[in-house]
Protein backbone atom coordinates (compact mmCIF):
# COMPACT_ATOMS: atom_id res chain seq x y z
CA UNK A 1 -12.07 2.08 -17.75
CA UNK A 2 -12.51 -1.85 -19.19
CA UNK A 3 -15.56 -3.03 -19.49
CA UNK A 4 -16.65 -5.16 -16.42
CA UNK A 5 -19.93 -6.66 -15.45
CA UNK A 6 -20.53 -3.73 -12.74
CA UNK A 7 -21.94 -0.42 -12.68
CA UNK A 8 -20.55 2.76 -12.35
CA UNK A 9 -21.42 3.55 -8.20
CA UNK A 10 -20.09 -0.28 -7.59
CA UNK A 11 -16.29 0.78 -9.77
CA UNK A 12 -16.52 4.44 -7.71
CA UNK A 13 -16.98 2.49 -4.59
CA UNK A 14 -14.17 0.10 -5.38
CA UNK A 15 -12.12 2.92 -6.19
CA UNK A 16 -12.66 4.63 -3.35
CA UNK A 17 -12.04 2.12 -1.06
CA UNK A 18 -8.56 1.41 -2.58
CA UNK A 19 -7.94 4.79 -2.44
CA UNK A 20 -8.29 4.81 1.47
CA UNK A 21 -6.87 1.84 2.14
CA UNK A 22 -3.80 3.19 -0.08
CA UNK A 23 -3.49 6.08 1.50
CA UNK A 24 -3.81 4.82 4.65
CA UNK A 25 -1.21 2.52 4.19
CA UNK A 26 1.23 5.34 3.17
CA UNK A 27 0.57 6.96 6.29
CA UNK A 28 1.05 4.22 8.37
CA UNK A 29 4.39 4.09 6.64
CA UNK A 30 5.25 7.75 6.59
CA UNK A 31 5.08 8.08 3.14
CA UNK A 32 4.16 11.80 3.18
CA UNK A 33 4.16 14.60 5.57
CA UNK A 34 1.03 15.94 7.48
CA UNK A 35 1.32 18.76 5.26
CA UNK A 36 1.25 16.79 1.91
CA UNK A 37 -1.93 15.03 2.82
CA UNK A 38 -4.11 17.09 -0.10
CA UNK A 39 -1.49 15.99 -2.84
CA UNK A 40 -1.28 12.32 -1.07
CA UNK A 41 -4.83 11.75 -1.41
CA UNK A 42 -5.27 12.90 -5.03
CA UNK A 43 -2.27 10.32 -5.53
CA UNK A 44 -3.91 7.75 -3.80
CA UNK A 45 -6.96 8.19 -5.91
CA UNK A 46 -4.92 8.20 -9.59
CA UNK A 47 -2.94 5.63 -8.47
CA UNK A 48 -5.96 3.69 -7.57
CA UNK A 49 -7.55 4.65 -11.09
CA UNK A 50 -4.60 3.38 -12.93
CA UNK A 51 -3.91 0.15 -11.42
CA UNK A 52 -7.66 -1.10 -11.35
CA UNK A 53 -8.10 0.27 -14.90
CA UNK A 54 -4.78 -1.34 -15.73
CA UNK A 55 -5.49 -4.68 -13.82
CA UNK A 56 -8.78 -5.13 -15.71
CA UNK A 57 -7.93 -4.05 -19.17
CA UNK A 58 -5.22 -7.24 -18.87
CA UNK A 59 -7.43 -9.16 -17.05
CA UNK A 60 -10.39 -8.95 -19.98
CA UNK A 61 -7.34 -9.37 -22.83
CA UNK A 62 -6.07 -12.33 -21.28
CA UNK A 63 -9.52 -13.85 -20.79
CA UNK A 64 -10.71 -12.96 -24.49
CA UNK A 65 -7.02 -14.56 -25.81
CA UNK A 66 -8.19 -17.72 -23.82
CA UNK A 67 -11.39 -18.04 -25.34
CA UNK A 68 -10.28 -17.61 -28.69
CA UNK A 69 -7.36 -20.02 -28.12
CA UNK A 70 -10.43 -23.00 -27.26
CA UNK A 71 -12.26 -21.90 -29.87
CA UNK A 72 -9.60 -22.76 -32.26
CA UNK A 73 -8.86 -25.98 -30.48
């Protein structure tokens, strides 16, 4: 995962709240069927993973290219 300013049990929390609120969200719109739910919530959770981790691995090389682009300013 990038390195943020958080510890572990605060990115596990995170996770796991995007998780549930993902896979919520596919159930609300039938995205799987009552008998799917194991494999839809072990989805939920990778997919989770991967866009966080994802989301802040940009996030920190976008804000380390903008401090090195002032620096050289």
């Amino acid at each position: 995962m990038a390195s943020v300013p958080l510890s572990v049990a605060q990115l596990e929390k995170i996770v796991e709240i995007v998780a549930t609120d993902l896979l919520e969200e596919w159930a609300l719109n039938d995205r799987f069927s009552e008998e799917d739910l194991e494999n839809a919530k072990k989805n939920a959770l990778n997919d989770s993973i991967f866009v966080i981790d994802t989301f802040m691995s940009l996030f920190n090389e976008t804000m380390s290219a903008e401090a090195e682009q002032k620096r050289l300013i």
